[in-house]
PDB file of N, CA and C in Angstrom:
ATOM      1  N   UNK A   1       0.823  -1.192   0.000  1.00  0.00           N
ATOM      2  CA  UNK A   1       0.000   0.000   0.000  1.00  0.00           C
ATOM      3  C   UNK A   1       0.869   1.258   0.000  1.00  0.00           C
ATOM      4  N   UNK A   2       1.948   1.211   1.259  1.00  0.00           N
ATOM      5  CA  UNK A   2       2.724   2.185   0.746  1.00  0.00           C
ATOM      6  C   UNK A   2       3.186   2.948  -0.260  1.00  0.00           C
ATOM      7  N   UNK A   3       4.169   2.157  -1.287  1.00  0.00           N
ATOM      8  CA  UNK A   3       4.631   1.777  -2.280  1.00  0.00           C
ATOM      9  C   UNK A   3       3.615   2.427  -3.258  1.00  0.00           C
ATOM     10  N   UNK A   4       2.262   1.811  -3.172  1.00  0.00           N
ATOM     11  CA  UNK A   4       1.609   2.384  -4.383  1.00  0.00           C
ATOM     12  C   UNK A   4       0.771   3.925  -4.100  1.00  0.00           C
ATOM     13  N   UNK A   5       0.743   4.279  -2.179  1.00  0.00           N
ATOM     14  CA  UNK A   5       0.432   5.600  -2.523  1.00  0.00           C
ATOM     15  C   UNK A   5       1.727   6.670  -2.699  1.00  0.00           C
ATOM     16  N   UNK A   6       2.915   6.184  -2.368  1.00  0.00           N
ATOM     17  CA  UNK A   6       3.865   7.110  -2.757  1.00  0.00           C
ATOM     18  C   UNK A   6       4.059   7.677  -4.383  1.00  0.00           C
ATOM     19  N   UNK A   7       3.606   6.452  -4.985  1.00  0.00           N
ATOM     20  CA  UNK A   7       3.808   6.571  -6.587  1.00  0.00           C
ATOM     21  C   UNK A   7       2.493   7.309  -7.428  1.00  0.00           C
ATOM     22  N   UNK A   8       1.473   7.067  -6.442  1.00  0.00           N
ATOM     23  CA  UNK A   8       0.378   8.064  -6.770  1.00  0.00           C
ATOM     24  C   UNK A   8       0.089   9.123  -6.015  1.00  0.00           C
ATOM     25  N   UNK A   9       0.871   9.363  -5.237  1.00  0.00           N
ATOM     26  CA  UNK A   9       1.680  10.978  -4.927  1.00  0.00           C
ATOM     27  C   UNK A   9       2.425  11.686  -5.486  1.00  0.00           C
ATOM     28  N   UNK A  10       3.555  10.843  -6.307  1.00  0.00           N
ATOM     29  CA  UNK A  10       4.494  11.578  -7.146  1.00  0.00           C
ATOM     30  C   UNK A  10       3.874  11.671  -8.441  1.00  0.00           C
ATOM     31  N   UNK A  11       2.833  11.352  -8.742  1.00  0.00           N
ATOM     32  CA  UNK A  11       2.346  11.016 -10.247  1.00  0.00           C
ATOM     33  C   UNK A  11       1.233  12.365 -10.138  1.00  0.00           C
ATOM     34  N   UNK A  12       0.710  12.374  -8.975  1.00  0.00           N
ATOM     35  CA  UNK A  12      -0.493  13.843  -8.731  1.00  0.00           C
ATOM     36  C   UNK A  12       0.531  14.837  -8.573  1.00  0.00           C
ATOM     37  N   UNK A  13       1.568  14.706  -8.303  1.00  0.00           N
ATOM     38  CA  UNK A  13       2.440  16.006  -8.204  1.00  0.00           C
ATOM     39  C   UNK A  13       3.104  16.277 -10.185  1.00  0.00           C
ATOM     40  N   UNK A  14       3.002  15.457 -10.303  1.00  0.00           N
ATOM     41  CA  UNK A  14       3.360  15.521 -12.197  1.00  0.00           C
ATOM     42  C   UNK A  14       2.395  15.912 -12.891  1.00  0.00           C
ATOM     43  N   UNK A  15       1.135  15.788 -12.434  1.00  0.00           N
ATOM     44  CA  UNK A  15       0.076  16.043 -13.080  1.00  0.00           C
ATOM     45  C   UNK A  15      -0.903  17.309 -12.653  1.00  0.00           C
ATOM     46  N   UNK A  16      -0.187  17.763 -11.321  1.00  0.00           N
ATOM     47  CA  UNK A  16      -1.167  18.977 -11.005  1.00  0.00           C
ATOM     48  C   UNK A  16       0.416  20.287 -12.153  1.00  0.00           C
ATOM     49  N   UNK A  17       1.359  19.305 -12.017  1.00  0.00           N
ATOM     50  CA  UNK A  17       2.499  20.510 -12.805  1.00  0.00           C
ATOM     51  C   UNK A  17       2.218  20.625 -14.262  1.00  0.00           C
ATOM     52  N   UNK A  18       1.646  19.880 -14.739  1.00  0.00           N
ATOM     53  CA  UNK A  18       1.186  19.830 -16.334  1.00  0.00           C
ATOM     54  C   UNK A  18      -0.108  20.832 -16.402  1.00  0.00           C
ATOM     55  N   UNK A  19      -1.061  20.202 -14.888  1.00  0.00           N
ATOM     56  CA  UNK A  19      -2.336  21.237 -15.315  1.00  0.00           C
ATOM     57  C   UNK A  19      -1.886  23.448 -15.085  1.00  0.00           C
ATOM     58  N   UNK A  20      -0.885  23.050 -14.148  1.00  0.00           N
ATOM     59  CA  UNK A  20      -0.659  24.146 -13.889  1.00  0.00           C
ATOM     60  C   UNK A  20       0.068  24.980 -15.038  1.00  0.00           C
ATOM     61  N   UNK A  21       0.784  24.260 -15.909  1.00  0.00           N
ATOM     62  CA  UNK A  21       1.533  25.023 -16.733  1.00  0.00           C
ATOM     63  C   UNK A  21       0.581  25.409 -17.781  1.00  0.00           C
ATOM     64  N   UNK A  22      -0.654  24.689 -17.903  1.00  0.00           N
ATOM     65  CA  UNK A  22      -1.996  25.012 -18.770  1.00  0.00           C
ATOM     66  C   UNK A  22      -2.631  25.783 -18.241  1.00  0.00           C
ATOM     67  N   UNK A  23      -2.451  26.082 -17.045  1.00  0.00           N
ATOM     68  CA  UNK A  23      -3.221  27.379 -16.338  1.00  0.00           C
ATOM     69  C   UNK A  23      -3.882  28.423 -17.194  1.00  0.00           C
ATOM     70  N   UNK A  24      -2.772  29.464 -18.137  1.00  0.00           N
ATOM     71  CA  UNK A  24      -2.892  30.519 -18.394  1.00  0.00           C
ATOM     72  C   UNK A  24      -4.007  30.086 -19.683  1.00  0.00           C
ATOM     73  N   UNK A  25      -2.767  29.123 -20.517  1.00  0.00           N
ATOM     74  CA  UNK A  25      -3.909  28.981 -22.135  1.00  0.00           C
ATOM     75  C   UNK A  25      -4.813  28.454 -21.795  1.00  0.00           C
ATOM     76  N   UNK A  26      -5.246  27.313 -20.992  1.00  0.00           N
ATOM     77  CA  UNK A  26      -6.756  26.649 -20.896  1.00  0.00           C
ATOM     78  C   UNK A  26      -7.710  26.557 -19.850  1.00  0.00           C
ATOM     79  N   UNK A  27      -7.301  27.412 -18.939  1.00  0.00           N
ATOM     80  CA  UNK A  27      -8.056  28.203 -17.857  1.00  0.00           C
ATOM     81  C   UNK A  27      -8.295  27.491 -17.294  1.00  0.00           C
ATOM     82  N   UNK A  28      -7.847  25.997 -16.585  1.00  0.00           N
ATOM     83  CA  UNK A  28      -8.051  24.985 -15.791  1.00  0.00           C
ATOM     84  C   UNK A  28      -7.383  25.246 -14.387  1.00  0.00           C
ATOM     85  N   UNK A  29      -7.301  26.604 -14.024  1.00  0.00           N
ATOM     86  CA  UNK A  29      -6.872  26.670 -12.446  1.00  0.00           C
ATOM     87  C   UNK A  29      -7.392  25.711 -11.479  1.00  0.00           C
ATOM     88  N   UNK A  30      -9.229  25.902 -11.580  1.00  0.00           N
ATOM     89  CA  UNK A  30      -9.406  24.587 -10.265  1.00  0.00           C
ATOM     90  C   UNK A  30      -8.950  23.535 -10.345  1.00  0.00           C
ATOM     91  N   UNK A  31      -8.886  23.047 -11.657  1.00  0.00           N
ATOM     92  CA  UNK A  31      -8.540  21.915 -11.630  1.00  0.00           C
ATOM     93  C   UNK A  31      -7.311  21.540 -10.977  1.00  0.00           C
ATOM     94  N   UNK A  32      -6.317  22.484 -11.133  1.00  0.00           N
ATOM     95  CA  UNK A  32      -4.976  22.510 -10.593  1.00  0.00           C
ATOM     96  C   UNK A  32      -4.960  22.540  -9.264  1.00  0.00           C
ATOM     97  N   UNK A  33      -5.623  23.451  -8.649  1.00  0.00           N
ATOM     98  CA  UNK A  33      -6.296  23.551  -7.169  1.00  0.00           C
ATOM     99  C   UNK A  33      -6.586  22.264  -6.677  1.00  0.00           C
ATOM    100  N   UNK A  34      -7.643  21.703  -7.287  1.00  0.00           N
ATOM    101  CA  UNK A  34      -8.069  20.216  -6.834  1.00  0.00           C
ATOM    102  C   UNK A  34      -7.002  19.645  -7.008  1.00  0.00           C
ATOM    103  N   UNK A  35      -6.199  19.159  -7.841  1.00  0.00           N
ATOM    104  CA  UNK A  35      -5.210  18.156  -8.246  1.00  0.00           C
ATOM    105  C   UNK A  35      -4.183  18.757  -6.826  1.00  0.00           C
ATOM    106  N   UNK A  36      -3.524  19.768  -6.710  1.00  0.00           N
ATOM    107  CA  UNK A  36      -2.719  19.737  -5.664  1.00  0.00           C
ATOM    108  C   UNK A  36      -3.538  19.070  -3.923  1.00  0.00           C
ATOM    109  N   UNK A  37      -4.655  19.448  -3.872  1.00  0.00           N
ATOM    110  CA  UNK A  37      -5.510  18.966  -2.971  1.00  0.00           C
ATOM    111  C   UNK A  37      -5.352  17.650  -2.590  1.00  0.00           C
ATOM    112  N   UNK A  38      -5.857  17.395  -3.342  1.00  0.00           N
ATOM    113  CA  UNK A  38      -5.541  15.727  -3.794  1.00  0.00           C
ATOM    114  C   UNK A  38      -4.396  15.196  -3.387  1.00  0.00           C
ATOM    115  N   UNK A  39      -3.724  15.707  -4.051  1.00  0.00           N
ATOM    116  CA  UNK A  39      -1.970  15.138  -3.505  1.00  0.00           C
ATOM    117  C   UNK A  39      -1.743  15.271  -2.668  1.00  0.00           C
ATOM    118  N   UNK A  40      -1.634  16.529  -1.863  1.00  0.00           N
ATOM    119  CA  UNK A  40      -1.341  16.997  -0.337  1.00  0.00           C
ATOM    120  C   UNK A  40      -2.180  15.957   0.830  1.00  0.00           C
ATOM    121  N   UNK A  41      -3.865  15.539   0.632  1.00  0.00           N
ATOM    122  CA  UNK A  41      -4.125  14.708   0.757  1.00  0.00           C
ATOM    123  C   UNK A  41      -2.921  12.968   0.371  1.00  0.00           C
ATOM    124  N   UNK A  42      -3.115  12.685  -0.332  1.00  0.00           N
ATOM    125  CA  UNK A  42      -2.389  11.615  -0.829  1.00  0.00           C
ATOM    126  C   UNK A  42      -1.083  11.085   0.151  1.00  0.00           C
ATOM    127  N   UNK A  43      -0.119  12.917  -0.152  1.00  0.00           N
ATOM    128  CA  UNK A  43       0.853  12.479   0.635  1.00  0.00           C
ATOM    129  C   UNK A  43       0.921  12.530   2.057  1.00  0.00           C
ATOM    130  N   UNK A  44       0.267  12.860   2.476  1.00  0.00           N
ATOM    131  CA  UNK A  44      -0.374  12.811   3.738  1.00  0.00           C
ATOM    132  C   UNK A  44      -0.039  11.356   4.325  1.00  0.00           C
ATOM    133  N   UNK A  45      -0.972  10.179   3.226  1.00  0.00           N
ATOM    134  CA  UNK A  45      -0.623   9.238   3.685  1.00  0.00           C
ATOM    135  C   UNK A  45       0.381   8.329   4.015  1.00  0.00           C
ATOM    136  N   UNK A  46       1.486   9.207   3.116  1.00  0.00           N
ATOM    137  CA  UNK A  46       2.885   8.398   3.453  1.00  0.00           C
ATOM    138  C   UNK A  46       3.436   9.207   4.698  1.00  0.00           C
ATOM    139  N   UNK A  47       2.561   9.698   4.853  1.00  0.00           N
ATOM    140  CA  UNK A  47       3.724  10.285   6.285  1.00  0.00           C
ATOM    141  C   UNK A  47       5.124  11.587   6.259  1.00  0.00           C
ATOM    142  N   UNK A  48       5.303  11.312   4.940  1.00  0.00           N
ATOM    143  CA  UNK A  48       6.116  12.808   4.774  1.00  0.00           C
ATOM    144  C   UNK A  48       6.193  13.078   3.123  1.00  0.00           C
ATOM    145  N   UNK A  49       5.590  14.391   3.743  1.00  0.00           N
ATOM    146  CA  UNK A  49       5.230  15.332   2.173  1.00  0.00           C
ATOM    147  C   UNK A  49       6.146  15.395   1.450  1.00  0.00           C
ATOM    148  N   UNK A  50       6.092  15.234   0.264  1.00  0.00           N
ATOM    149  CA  UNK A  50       7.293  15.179  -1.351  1.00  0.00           C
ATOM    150  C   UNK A  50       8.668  14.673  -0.575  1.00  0.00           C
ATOM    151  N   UNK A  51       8.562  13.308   0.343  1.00  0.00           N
ATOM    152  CA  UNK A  51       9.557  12.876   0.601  1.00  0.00           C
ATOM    153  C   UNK A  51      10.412  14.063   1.543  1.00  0.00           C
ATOM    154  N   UNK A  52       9.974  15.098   2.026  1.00  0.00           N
ATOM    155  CA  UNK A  52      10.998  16.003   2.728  1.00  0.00           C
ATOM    156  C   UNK A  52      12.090  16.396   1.694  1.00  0.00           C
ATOM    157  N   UNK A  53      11.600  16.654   0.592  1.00  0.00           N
ATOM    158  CA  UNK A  53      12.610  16.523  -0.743  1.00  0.00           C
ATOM    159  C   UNK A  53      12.583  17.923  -0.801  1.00  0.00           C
ATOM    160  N   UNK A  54      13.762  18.843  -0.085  1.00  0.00           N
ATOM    161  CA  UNK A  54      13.892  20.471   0.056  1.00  0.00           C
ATOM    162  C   UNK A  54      13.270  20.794  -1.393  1.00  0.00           C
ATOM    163  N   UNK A  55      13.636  20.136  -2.574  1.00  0.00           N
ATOM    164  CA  UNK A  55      13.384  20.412  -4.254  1.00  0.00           C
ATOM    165  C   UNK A  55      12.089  20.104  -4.749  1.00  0.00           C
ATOM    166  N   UNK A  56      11.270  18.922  -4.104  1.00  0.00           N
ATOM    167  CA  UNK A  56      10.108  18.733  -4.459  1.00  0.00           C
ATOM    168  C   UNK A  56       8.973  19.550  -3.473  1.00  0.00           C
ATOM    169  N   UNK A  57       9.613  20.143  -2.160  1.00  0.00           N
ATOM    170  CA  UNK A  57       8.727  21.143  -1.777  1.00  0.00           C
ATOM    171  C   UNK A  57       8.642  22.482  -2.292  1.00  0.00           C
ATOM    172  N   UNK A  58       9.849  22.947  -2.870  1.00  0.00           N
ATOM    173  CA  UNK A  58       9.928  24.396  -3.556  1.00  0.00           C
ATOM    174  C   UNK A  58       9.167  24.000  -4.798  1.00  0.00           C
ATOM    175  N   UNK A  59       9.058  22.535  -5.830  1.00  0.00           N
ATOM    176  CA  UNK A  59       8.488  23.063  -6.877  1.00  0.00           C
ATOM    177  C   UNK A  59       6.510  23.065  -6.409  1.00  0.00           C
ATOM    178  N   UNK A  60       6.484  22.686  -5.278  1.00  0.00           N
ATOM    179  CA  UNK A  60       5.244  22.158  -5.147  1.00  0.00           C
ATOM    180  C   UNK A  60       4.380  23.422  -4.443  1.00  0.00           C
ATOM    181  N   UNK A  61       5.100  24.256  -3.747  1.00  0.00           N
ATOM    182  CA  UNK A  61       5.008  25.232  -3.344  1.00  0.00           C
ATOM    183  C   UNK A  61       5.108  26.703  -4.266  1.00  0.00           C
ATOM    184  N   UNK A  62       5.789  26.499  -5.126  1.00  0.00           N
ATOM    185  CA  UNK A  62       6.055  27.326  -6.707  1.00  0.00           C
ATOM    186  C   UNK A  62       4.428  27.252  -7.837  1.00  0.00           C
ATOM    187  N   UNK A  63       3.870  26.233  -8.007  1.00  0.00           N
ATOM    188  CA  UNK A  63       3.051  25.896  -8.193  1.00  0.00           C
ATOM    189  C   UNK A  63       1.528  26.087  -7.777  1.00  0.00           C
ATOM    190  N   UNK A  64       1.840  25.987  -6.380  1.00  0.00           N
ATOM    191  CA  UNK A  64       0.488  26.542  -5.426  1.00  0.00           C
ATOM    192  C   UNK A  64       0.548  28.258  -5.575  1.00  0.00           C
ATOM    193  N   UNK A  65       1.436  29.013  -5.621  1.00  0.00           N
ATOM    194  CA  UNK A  65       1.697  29.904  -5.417  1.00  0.00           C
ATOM    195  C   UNK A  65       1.157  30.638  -6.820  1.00  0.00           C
ATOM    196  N   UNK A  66       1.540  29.783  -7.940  1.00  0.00           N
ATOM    197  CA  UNK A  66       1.003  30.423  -9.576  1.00  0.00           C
ATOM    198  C   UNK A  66      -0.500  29.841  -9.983  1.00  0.00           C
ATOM    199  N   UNK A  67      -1.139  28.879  -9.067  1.00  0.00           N
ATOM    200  CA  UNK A  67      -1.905  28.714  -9.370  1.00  0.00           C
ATOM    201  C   UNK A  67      -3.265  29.606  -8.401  1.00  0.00           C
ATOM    202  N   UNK A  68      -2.482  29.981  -7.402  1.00  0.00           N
ATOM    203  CA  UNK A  68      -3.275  30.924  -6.698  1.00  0.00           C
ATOM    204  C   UNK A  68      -3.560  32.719  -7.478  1.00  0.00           C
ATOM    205  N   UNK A  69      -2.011  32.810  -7.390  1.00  0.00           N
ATOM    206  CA  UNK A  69      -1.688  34.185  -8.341  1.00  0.00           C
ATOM    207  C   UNK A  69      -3.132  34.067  -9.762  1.00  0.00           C
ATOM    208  N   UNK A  70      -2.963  33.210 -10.247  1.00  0.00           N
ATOM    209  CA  UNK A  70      -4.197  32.772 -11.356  1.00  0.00           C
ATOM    210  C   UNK A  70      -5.468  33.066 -11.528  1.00  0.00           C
ATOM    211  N   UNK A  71      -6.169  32.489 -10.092  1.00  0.00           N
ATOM    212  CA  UNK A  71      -7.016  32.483 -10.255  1.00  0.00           C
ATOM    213  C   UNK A  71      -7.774  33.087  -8.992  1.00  0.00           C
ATOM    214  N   UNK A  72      -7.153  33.534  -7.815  1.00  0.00           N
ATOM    215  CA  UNK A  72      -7.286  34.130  -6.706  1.00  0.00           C
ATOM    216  C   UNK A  72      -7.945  33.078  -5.725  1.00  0.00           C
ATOM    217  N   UNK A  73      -7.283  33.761  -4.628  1.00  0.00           N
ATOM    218  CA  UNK A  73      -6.779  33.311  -3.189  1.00  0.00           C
ATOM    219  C   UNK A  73      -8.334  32.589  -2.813  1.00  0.00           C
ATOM    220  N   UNK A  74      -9.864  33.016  -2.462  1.00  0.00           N
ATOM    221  CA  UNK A  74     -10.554  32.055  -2.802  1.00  0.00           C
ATOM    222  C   UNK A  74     -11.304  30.990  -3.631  1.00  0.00           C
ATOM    223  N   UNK A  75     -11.079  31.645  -4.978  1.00  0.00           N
ATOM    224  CA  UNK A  75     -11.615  30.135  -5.748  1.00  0.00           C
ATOM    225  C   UNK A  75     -10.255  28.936  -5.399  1.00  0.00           C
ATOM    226  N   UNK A  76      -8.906  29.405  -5.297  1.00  0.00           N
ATOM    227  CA  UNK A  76      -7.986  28.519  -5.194  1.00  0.00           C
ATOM    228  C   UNK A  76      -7.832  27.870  -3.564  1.00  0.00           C
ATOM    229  N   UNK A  77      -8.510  28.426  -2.824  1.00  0.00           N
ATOM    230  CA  UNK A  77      -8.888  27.736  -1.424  1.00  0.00           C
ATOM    231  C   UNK A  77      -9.955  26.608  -1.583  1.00  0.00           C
ATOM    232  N   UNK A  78     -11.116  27.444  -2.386  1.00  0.00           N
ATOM    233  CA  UNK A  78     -12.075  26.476  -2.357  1.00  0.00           C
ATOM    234  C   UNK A  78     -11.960  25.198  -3.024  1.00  0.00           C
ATOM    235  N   UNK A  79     -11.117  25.322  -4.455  1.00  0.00           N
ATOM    236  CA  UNK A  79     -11.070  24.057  -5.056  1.00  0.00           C
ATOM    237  C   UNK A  79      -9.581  23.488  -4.085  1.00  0.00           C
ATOM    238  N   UNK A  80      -8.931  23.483  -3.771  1.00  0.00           N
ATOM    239  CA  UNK A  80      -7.808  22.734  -3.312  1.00  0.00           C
ATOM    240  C   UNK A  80      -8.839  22.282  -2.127  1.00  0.00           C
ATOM    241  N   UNK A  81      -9.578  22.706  -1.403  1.00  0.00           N
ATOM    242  CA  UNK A  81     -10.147  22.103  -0.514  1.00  0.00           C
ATOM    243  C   UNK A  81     -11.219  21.060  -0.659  1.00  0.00           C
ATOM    244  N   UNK A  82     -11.817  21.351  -1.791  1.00  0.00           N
ATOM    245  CA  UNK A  82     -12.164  19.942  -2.502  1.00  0.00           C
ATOM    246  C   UNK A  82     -11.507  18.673  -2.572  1.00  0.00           C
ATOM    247  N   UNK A  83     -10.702  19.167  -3.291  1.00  0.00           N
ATOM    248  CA  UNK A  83      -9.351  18.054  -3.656  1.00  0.00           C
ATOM    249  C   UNK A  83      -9.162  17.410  -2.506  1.00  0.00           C
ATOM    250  N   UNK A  84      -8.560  18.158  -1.362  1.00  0.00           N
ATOM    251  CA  UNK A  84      -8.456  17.558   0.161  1.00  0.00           C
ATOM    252  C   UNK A  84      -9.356  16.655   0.437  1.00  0.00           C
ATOM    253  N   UNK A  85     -10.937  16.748   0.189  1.00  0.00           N
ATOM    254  CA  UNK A  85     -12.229  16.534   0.501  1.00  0.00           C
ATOM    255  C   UNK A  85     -11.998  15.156   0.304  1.00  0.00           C
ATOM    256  N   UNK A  86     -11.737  14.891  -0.776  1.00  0.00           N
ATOM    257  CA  UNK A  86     -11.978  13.481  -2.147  1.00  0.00           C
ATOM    258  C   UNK A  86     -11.523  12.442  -1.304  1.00  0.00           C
ATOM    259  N   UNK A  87     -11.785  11.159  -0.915  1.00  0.00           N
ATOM    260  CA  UNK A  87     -11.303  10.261  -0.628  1.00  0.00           C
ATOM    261  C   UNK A  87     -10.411   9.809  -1.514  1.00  0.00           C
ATOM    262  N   UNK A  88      -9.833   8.665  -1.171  1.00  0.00           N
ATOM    263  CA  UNK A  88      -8.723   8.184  -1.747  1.00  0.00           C
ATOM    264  C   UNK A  88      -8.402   7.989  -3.241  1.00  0.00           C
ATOM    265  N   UNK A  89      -9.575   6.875  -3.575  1.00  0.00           N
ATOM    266  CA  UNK A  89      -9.918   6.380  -4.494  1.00  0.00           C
ATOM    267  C   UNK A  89     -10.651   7.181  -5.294  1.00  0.00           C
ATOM    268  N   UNK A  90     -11.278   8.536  -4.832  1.00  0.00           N
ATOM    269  CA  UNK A  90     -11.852   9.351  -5.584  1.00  0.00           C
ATOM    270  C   UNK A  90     -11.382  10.155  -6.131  1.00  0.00           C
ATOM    271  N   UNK A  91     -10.013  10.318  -5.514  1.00  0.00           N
ATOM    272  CA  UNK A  91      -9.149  11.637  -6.058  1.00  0.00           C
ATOM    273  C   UNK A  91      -8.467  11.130  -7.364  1.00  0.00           C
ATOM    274  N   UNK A  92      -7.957  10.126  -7.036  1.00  0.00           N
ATOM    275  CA  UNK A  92      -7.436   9.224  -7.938  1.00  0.00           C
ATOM    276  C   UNK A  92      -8.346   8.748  -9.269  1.00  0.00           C
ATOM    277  N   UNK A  93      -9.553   8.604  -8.791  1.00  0.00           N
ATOM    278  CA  UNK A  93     -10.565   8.795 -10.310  1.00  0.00           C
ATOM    279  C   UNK A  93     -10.566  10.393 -10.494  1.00  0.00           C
ATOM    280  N   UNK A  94     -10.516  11.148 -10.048  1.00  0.00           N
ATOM    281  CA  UNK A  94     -10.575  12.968 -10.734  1.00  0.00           C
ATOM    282  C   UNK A  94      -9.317  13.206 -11.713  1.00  0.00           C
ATOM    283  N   UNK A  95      -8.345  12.170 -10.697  1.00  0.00           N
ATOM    284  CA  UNK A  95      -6.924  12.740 -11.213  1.00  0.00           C
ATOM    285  C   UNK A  95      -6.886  12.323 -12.832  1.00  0.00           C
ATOM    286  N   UNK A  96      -7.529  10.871 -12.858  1.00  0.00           N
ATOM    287  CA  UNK A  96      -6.991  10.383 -13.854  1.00  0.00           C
ATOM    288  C   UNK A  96      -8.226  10.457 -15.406  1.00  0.00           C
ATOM    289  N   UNK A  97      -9.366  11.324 -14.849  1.00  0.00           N
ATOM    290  CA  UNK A  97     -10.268  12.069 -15.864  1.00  0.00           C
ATOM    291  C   UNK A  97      -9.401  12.911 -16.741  1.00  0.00           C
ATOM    292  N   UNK A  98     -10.008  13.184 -17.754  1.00  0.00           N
ATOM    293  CA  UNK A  98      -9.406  14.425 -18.757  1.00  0.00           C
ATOM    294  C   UNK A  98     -10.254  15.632 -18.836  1.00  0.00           C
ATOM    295  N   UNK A  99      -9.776  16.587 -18.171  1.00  0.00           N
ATOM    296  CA  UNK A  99     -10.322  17.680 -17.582  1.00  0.00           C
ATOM    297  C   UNK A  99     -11.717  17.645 -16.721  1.00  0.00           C
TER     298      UNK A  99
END
C-alpha cells in the first residue's frame, strides 16, 4: 500500500504541474487547485510530504503559489479544498479524468 500511494503521490504532483503550466492557455486553475488537494491529501498518507525533498517542496510550493496568483486566493482555497475533501480512491478517479 505504501509503495503504491507514494507513486500516486508523485504522479499527482506531475500532473497537477502539467495542469498548472496550462493554467494561463486553458483556464483549468481549479482543476490545478483540486489536483494539488488531492496530492497533499495523498501524501499525507505516506507520512512525509514530497519525501521532505527540500526540491520537491519548492516546486510544489512554486506551483500553489502560480496557481493561486491565477485564479485568486478564494476560488484557489475552495477548489484545493475539494481536492483535500476526495477520498482516496476518488481523487485518484478525478486525477486520472481528462479535464
Amino acid at each position: 500500500m505504501l509503495h503504491n500511494t507514494v507513486g500516486a503521490a508523485m504522479a499527482l504532483d506531475v500532473l497537477a504541474a502539467a495542469v498548472v503550466a496550462a493554467v494561463v492557455a486553458a483556464g483549468d486553475g481549479p482543476r490545478a487547485a483540486r489536483l494539488l488537494g488531492i496530492g497533499e491529501r495523498v501524501w499525507e498518507l505516506t507520512g512525509r510530504a514530497q519525501m521532505d525533498s527540500p526540491d520537491l517542496l519548492a516546486t510544489r510550493r512554486s506551483h500553489e503559489r502560480r496557481v493561486r496568483a491565477e485564479i485568486g486566493g478564494t476560488a484557489y482555497k475552495e477548489a484545493y479544498d475539494q481536492g483535500r475533501a476526495m477520498p482516496y480512491e476518488e481523487g485518484l478517479d478525478y486525477a486520472a479524468r481528462d479535464g
